[in-house]
PDB file of N, CA and C in Angstrom:
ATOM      1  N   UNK A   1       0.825  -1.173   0.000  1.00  0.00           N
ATOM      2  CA  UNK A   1       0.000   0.000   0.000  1.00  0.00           C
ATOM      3  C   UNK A   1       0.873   1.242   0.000  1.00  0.00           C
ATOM      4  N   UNK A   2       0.481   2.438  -0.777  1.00  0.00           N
ATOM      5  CA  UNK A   2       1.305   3.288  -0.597  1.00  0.00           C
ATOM      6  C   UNK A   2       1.084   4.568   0.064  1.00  0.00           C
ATOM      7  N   UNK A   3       2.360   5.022   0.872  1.00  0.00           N
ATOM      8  CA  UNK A   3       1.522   5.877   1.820  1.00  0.00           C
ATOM      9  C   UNK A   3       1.412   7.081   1.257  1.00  0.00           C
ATOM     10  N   UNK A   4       0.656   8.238   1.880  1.00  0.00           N
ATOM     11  CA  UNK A   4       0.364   9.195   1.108  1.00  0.00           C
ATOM     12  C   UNK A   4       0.986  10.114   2.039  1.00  0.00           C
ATOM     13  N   UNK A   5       2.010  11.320   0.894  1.00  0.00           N
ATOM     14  CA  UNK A   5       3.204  12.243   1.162  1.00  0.00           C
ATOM     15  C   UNK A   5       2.047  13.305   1.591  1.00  0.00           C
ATOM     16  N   UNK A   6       2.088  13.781   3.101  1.00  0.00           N
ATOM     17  CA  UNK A   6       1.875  15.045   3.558  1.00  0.00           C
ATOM     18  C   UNK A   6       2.938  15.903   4.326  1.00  0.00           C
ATOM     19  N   UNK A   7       2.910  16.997   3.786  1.00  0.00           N
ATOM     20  CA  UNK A   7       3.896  17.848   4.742  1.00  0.00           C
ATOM     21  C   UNK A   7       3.447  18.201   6.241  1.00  0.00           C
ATOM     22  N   UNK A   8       4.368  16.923   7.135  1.00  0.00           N
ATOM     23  CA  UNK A   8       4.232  16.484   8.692  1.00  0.00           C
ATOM     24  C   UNK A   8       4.599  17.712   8.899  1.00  0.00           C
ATOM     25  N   UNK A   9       5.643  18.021   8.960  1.00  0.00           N
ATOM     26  CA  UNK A   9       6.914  18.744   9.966  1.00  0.00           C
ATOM     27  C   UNK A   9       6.182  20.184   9.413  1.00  0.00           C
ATOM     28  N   UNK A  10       5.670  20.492   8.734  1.00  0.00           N
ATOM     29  CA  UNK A  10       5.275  21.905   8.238  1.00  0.00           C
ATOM     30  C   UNK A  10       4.142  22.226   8.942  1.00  0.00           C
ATOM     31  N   UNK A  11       3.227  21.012   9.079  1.00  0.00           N
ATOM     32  CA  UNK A  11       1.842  20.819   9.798  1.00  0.00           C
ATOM     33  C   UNK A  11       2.164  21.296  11.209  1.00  0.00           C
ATOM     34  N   UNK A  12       3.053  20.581  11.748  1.00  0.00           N
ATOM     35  CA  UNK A  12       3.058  20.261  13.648  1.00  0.00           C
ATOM     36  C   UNK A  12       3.908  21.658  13.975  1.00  0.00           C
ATOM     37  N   UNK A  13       4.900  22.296  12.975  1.00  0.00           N
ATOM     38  CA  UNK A  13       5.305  23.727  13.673  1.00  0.00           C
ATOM     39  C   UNK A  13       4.200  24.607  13.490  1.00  0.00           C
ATOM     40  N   UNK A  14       3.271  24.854  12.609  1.00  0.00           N
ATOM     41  CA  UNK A  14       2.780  25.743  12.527  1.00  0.00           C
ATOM     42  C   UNK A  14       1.478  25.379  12.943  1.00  0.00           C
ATOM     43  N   UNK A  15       0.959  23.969  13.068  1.00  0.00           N
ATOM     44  CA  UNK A  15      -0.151  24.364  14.208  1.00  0.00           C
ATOM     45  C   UNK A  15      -0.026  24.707  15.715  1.00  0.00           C
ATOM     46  N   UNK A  16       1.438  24.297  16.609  1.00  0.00           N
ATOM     47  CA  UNK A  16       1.391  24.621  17.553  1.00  0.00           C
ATOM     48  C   UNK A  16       1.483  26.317  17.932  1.00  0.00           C
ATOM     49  N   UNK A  17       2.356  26.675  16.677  1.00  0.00           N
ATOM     50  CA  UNK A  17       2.797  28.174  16.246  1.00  0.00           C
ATOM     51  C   UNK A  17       1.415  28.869  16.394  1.00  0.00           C
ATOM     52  N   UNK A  18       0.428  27.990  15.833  1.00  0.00           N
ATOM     53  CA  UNK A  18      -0.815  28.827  15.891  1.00  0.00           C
ATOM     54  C   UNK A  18      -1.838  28.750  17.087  1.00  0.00           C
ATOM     55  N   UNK A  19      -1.712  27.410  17.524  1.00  0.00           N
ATOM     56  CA  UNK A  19      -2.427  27.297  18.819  1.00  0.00           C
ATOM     57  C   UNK A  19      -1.692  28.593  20.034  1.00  0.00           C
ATOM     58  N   UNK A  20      -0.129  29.040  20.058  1.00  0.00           N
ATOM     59  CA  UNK A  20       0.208  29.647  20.835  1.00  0.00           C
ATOM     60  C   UNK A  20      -0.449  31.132  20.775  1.00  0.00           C
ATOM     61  N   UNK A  21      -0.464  30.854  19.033  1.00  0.00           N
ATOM     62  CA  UNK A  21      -1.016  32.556  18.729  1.00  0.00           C
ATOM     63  C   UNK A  21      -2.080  32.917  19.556  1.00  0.00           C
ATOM     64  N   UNK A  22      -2.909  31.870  19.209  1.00  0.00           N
ATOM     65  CA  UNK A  22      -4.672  32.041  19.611  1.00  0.00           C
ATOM     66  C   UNK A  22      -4.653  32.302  21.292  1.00  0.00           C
ATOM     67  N   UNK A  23      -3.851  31.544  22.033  1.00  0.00           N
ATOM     68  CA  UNK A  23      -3.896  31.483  23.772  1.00  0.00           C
ATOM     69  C   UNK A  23      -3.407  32.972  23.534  1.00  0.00           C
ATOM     70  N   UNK A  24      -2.171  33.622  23.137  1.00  0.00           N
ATOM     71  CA  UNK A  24      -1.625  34.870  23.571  1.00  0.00           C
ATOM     72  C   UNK A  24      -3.050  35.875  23.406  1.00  0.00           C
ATOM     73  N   UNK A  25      -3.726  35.721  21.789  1.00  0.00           N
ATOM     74  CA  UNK A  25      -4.160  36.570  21.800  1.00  0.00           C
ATOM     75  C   UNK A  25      -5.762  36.933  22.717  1.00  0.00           C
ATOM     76  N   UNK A  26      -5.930  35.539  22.654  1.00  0.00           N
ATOM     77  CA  UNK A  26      -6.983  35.439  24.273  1.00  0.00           C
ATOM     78  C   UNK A  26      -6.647  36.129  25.367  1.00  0.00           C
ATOM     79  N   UNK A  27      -5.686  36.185  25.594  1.00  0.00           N
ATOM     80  CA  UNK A  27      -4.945  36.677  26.896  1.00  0.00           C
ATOM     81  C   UNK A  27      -4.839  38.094  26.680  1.00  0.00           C
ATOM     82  N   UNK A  28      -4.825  38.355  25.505  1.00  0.00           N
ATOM     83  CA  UNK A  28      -4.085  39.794  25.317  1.00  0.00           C
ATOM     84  C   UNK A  28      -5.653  40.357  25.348  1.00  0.00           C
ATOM     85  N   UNK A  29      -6.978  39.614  24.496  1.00  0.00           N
ATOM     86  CA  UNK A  29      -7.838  40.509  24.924  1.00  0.00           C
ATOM     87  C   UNK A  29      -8.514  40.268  25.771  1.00  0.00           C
ATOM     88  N   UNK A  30      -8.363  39.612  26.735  1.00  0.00           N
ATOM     89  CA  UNK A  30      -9.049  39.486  28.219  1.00  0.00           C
ATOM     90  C   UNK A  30      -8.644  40.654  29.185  1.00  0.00           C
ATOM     91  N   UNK A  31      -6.885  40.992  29.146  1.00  0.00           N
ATOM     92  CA  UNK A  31      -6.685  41.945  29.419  1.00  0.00           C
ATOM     93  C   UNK A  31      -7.028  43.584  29.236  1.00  0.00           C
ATOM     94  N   UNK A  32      -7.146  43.248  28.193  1.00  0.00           N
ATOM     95  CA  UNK A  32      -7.507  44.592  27.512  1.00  0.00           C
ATOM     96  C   UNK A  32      -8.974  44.927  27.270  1.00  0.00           C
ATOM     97  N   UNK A  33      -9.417  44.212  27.818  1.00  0.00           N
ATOM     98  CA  UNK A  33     -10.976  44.515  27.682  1.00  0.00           C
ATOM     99  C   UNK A  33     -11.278  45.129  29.408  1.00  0.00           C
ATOM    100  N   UNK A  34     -10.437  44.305  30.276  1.00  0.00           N
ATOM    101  CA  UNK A  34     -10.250  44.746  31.647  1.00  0.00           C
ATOM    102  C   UNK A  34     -10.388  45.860  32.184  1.00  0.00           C
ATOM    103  N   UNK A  35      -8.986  46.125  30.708  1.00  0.00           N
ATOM    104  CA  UNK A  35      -8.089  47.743  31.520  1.00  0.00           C
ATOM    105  C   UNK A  35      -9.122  48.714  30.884  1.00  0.00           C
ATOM    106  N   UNK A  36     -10.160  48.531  30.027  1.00  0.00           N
ATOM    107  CA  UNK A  36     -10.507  49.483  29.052  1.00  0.00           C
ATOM    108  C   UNK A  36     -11.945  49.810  29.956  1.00  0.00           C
ATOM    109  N   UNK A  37     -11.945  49.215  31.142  1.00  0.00           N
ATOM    110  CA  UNK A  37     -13.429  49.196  31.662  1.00  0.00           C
ATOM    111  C   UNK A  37     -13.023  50.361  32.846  1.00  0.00           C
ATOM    112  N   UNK A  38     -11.203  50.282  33.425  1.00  0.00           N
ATOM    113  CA  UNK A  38     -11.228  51.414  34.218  1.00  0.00           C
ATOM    114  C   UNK A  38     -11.058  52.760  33.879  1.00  0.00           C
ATOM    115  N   UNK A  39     -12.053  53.602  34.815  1.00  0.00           N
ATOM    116  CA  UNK A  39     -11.752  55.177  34.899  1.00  0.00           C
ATOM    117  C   UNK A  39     -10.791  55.922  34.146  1.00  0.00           C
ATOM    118  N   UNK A  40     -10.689  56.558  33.478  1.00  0.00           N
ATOM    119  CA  UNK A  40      -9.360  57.465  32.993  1.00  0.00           C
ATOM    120  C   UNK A  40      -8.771  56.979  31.903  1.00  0.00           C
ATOM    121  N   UNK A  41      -8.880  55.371  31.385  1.00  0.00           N
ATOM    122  CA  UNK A  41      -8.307  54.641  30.734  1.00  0.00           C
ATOM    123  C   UNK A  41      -9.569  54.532  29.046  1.00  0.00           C
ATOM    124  N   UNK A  42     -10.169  54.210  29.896  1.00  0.00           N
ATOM    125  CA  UNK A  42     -11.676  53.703  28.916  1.00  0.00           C
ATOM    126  C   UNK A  42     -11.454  53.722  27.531  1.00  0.00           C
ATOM    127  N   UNK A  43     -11.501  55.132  26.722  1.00  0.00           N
ATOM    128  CA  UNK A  43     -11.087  55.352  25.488  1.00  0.00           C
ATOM    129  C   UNK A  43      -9.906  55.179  24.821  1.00  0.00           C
ATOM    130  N   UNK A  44      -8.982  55.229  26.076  1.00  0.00           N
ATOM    131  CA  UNK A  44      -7.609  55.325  25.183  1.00  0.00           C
ATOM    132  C   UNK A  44      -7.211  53.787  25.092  1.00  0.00           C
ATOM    133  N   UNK A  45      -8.407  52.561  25.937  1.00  0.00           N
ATOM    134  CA  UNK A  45      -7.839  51.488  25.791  1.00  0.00           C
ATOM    135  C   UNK A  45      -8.943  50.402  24.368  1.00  0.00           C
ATOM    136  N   UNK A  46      -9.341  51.254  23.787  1.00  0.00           N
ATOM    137  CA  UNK A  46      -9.809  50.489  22.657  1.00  0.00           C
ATOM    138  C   UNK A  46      -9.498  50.427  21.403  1.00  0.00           C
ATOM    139  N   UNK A  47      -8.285  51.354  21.166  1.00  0.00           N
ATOM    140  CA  UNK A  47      -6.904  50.695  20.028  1.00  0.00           C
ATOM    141  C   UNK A  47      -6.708  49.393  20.498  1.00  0.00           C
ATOM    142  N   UNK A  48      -6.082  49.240  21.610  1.00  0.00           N
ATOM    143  CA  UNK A  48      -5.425  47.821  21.764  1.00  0.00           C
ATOM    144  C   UNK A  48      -6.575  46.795  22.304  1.00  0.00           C
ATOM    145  N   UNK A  49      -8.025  46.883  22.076  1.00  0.00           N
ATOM    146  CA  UNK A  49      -8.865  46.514  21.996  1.00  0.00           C
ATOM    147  C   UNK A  49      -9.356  45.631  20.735  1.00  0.00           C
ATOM    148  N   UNK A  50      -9.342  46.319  19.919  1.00  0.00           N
ATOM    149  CA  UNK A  50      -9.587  46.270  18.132  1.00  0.00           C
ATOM    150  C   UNK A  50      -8.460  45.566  18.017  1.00  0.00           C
ATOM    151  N   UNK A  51      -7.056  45.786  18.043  1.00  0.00           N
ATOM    152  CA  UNK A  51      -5.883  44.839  18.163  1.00  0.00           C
ATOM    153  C   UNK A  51      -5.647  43.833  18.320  1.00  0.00           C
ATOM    154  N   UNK A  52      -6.504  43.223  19.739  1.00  0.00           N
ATOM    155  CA  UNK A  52      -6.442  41.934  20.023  1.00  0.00           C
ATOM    156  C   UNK A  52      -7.692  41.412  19.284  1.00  0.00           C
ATOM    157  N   UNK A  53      -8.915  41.792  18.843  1.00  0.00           N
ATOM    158  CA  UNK A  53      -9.540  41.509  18.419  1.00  0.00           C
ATOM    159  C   UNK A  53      -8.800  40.723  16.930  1.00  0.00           C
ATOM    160  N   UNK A  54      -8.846  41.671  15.994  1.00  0.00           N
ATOM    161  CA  UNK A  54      -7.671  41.148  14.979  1.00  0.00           C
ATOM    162  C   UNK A  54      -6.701  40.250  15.387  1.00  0.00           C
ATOM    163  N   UNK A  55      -6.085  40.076  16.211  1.00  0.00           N
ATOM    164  CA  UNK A  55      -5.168  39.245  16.749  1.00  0.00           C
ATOM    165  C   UNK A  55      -5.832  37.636  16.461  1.00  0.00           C
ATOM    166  N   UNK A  56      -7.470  37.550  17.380  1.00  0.00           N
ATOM    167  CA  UNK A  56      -7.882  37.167  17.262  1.00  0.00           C
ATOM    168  C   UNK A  56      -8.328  36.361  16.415  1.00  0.00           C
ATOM    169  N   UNK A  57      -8.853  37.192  15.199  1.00  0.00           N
ATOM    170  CA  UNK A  57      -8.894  36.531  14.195  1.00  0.00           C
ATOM    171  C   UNK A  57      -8.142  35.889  13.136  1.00  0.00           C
ATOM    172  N   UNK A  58      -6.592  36.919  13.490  1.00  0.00           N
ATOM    173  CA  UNK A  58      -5.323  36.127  12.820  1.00  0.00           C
ATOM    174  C   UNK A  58      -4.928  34.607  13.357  1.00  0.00           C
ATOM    175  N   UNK A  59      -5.272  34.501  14.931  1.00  0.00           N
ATOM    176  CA  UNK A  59      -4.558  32.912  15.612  1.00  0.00           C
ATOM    177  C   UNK A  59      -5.757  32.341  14.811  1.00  0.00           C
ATOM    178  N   UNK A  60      -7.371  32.621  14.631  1.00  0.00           N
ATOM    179  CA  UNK A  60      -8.280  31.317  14.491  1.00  0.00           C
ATOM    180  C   UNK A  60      -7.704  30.564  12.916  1.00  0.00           C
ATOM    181  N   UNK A  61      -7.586  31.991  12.648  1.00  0.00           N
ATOM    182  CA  UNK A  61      -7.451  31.898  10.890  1.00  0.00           C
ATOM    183  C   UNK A  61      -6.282  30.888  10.289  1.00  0.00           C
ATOM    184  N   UNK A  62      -5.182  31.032  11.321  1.00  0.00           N
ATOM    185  CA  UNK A  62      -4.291  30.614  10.977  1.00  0.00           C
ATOM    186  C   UNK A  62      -4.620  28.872  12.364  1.00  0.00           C
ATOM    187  N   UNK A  63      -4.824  28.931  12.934  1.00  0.00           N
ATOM    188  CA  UNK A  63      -5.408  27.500  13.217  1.00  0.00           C
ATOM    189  C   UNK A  63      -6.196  26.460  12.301  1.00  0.00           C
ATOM    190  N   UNK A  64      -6.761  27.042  11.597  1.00  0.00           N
ATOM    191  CA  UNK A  64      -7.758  26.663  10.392  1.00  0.00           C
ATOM    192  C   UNK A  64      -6.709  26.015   9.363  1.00  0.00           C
ATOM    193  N   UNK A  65      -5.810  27.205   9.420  1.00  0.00           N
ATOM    194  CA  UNK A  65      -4.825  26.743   7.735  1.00  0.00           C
ATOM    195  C   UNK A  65      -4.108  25.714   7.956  1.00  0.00           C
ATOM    196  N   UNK A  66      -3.781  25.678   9.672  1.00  0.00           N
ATOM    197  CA  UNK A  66      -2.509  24.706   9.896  1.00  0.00           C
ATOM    198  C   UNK A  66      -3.534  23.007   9.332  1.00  0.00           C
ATOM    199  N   UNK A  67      -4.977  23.213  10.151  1.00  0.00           N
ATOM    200  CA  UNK A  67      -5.345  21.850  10.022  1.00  0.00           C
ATOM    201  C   UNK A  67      -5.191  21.774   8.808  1.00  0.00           C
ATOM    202  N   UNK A  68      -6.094  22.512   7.663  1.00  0.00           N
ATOM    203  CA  UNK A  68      -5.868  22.185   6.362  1.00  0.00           C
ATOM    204  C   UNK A  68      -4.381  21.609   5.850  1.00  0.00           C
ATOM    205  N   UNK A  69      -3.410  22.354   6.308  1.00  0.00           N
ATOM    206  CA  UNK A  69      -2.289  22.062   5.879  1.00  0.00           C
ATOM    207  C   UNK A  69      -2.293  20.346   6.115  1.00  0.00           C
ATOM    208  N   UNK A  70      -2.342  19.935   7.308  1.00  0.00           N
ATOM    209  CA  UNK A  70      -1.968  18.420   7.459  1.00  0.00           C
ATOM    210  C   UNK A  70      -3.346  17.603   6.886  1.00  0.00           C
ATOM    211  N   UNK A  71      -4.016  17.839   5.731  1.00  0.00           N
ATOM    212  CA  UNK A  71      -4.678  16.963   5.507  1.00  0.00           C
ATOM    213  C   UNK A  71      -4.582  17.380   3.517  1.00  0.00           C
ATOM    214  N   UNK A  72      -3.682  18.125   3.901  1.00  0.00           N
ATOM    215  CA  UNK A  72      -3.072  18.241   2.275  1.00  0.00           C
ATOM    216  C   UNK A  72      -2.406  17.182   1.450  1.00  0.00           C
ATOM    217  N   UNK A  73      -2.683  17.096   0.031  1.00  0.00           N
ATOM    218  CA  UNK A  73      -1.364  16.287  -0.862  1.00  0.00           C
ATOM    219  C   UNK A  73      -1.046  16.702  -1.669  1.00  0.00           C
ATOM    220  N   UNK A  74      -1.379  17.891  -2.379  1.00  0.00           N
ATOM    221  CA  UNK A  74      -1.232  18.878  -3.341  1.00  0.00           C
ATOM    222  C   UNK A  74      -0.306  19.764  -3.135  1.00  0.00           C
ATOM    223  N   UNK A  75       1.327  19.815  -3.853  1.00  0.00           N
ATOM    224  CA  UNK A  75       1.732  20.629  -3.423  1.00  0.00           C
ATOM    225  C   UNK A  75       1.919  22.060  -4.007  1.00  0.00           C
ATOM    226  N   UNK A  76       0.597  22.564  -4.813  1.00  0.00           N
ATOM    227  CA  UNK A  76       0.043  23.762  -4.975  1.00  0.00           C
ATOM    228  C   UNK A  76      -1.047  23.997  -3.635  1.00  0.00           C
ATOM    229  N   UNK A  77      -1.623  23.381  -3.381  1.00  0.00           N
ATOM    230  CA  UNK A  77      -2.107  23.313  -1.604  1.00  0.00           C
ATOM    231  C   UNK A  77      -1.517  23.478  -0.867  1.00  0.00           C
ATOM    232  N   UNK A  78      -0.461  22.785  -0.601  1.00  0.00           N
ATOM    233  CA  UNK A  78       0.757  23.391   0.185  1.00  0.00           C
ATOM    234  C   UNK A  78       1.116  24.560  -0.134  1.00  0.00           C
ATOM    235  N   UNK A  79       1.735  24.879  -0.898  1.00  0.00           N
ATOM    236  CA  UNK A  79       2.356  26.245  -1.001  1.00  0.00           C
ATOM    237  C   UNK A  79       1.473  27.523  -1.058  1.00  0.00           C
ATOM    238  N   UNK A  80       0.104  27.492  -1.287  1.00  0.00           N
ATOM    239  CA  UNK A  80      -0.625  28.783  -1.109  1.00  0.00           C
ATOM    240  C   UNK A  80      -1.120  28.767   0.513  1.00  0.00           C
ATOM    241  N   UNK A  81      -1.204  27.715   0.493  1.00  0.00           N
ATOM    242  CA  UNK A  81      -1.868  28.009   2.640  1.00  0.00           C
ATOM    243  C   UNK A  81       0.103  28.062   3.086  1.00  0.00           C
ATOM    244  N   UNK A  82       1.102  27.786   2.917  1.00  0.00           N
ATOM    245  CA  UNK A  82       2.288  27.956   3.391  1.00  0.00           C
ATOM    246  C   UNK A  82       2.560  29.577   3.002  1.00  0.00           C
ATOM    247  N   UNK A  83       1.986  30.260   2.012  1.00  0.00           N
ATOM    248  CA  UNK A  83       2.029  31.602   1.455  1.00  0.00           C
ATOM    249  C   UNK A  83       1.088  32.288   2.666  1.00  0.00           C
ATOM    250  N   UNK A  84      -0.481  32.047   2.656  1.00  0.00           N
ATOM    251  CA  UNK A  84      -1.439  32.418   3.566  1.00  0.00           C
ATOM    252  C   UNK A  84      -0.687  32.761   5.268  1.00  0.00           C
ATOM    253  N   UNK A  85      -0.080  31.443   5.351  1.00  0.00           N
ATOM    254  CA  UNK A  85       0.684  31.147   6.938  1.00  0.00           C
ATOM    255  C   UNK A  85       1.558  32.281   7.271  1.00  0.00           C
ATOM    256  N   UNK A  86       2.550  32.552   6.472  1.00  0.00           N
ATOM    257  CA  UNK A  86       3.474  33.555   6.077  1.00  0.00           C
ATOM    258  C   UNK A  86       2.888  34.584   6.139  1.00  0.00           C
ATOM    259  N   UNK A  87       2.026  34.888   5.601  1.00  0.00           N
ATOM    260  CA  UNK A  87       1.269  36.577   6.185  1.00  0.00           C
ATOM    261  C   UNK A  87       0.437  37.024   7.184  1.00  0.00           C
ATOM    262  N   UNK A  88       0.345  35.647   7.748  1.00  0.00           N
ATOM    263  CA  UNK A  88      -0.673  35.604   9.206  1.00  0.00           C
ATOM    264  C   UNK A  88       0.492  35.359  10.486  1.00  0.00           C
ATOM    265  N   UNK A  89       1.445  35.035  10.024  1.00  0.00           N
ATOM    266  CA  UNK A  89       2.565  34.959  11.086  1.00  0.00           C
ATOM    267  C   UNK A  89       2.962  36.082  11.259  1.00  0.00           C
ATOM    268  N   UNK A  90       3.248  37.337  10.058  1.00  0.00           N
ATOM    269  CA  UNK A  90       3.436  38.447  10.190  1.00  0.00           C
ATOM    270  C   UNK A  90       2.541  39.708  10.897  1.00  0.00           C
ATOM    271  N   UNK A  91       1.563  39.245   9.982  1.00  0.00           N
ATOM    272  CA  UNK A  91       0.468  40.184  11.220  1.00  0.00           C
ATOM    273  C   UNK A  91       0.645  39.958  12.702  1.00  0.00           C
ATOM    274  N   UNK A  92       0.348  38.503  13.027  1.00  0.00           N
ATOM    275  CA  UNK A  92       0.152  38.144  14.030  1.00  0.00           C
ATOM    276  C   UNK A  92       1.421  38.520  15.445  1.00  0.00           C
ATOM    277  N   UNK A  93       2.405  38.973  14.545  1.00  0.00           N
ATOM    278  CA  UNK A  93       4.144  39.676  15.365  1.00  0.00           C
ATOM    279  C   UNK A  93       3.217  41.041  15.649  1.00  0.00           C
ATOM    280  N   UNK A  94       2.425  41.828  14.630  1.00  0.00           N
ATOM    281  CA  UNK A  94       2.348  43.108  15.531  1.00  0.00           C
ATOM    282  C   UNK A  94       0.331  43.115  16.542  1.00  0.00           C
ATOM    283  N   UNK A  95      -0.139  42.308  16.039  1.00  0.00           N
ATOM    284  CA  UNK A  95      -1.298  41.854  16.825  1.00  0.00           C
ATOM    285  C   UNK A  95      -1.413  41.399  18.289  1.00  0.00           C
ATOM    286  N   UNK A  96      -0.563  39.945  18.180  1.00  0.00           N
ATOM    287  CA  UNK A  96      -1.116  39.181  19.498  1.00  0.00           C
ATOM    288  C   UNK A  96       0.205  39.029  20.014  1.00  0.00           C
ATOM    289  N   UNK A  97       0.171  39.787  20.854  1.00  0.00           N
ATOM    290  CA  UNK A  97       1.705  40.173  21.930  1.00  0.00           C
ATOM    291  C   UNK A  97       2.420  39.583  21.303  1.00  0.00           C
ATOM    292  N   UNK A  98       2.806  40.825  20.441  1.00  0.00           N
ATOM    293  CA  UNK A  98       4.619  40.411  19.572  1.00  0.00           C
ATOM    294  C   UNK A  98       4.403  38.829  19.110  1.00  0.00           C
ATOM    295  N   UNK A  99       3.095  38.275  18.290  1.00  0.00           N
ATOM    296  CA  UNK A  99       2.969  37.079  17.854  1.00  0.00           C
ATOM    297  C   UNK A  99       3.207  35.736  18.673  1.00  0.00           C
ATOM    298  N   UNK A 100       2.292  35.663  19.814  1.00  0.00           N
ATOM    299  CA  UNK A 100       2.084  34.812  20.850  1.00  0.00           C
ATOM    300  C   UNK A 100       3.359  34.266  21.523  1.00  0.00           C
ATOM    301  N   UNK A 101       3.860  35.401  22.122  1.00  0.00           N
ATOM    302  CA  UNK A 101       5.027  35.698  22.904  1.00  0.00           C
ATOM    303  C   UNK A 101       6.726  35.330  22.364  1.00  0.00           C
ATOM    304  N   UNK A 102       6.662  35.442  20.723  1.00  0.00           N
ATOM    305  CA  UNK A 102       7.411  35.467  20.104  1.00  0.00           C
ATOM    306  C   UNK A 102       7.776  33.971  19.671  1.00  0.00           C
ATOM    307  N   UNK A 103       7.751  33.054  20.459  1.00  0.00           N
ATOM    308  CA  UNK A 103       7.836  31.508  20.290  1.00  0.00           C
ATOM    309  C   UNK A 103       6.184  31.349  19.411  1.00  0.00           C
ATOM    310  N   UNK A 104       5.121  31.649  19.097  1.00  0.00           N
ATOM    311  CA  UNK A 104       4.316  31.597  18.683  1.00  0.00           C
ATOM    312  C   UNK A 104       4.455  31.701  17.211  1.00  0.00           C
ATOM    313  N   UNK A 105       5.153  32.844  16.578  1.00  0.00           N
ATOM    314  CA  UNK A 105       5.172  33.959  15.882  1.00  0.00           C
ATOM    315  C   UNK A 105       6.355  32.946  14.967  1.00  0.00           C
ATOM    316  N   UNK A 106       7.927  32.589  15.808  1.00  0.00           N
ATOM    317  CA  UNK A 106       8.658  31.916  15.160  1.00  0.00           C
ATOM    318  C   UNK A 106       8.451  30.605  14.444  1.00  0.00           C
ATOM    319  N   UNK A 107       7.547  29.394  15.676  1.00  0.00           N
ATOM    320  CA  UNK A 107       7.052  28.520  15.214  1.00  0.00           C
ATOM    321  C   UNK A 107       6.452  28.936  13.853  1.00  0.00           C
ATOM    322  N   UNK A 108       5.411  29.482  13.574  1.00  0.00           N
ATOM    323  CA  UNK A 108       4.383  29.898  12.468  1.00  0.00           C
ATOM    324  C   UNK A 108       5.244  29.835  11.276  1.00  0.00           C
ATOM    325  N   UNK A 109       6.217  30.817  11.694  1.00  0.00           N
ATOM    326  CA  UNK A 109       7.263  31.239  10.693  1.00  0.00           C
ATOM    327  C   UNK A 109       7.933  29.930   9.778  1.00  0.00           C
ATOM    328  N   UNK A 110       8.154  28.856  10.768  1.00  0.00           N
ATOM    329  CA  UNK A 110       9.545  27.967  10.149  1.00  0.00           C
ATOM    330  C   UNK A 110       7.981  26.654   9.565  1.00  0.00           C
ATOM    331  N   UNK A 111       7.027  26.951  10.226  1.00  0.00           N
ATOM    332  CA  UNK A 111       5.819  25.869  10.095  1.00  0.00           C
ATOM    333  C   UNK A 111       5.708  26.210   8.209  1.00  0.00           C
ATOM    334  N   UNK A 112       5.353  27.392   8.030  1.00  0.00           N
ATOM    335  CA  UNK A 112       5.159  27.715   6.690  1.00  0.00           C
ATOM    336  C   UNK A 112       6.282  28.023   5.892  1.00  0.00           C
ATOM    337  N   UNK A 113       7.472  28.229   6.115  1.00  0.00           N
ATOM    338  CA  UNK A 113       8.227  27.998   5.112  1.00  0.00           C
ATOM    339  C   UNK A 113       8.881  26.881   5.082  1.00  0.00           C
ATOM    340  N   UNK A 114       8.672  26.208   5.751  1.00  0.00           N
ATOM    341  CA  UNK A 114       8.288  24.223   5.363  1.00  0.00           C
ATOM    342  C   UNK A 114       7.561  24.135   4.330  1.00  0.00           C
ATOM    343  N   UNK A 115       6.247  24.719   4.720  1.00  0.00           N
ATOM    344  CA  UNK A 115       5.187  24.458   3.131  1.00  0.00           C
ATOM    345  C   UNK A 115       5.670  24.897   2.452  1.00  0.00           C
ATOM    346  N   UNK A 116       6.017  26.026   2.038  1.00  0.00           N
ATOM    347  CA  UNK A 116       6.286  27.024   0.781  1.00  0.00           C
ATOM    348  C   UNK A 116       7.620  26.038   0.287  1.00  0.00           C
ATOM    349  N   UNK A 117       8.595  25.051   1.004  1.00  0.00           N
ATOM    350  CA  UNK A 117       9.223  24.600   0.047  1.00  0.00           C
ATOM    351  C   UNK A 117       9.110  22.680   0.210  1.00  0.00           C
ATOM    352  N   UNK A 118       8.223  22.751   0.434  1.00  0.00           N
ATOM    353  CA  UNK A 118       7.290  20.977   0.297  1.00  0.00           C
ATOM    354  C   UNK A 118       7.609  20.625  -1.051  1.00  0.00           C
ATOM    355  N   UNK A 119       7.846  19.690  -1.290  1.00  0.00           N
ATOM    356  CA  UNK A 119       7.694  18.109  -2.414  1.00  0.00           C
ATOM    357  C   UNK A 119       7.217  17.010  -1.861  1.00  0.00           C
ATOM    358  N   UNK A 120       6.130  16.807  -2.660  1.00  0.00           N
ATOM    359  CA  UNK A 120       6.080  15.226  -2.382  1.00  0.00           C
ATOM    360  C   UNK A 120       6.782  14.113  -2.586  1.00  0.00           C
TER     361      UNK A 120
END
């Protein structure tokens, strides 16, 4: 039987890369929804409100791609969600605390340029 070539090692950095994203950026807006409720603060804390929000949606987004990624065999599949990964790792450095405390952000990083240079 023959087994079928998926890019492992591209899969497992960049979903954990992304699971870290998603916890930071939880964290980042739990906080910030906190600070934005006290006195004096209120307005000036809903930039970094909207921030983590986006943040937000960069870790889910990029949680999404990683699964896709490991259930890929196409390596034009690979390389456009390894392209996708790559620009959600970047956002995600100025979003979700410096890209889920920088170990988040790097993982993502080396997860997708695994894909971007996959062969089956």
């Amino acid at each position: 039987m023959a087994q079928i070539k998926t890019p492992r090692a591209a899969y497992v950095f960049s979903l954990i890369g992304s699971i870290i994203i998603l916890i930071s950026a939880i964290v980042e807006f739990i906080f910030t929804s906190i600070f934005s409720l006290i006195p004096f603060i209120g307005l000036l804390g809903i930039p970094f409100v909207v921030l983590s929000i986006i943040g937000l949606i960069v870790g889910v987004l990029s949680v999404a791609l990683s699964i896709r990624l490991g259930s890929t065999v196409s390596e034009g599949e690979a390389h456009v969600i390894g392209a996708l990964l790559l620009i959600l790792a970047i956002v995600s450095f100025f979003t979700a605390i410096l890209g889920g405390f920088i170990v988040g952000f790097l993982l993502l990083l080396v997860g997708s340029i695994l894909s971007l240079t996959w062969r089956p």
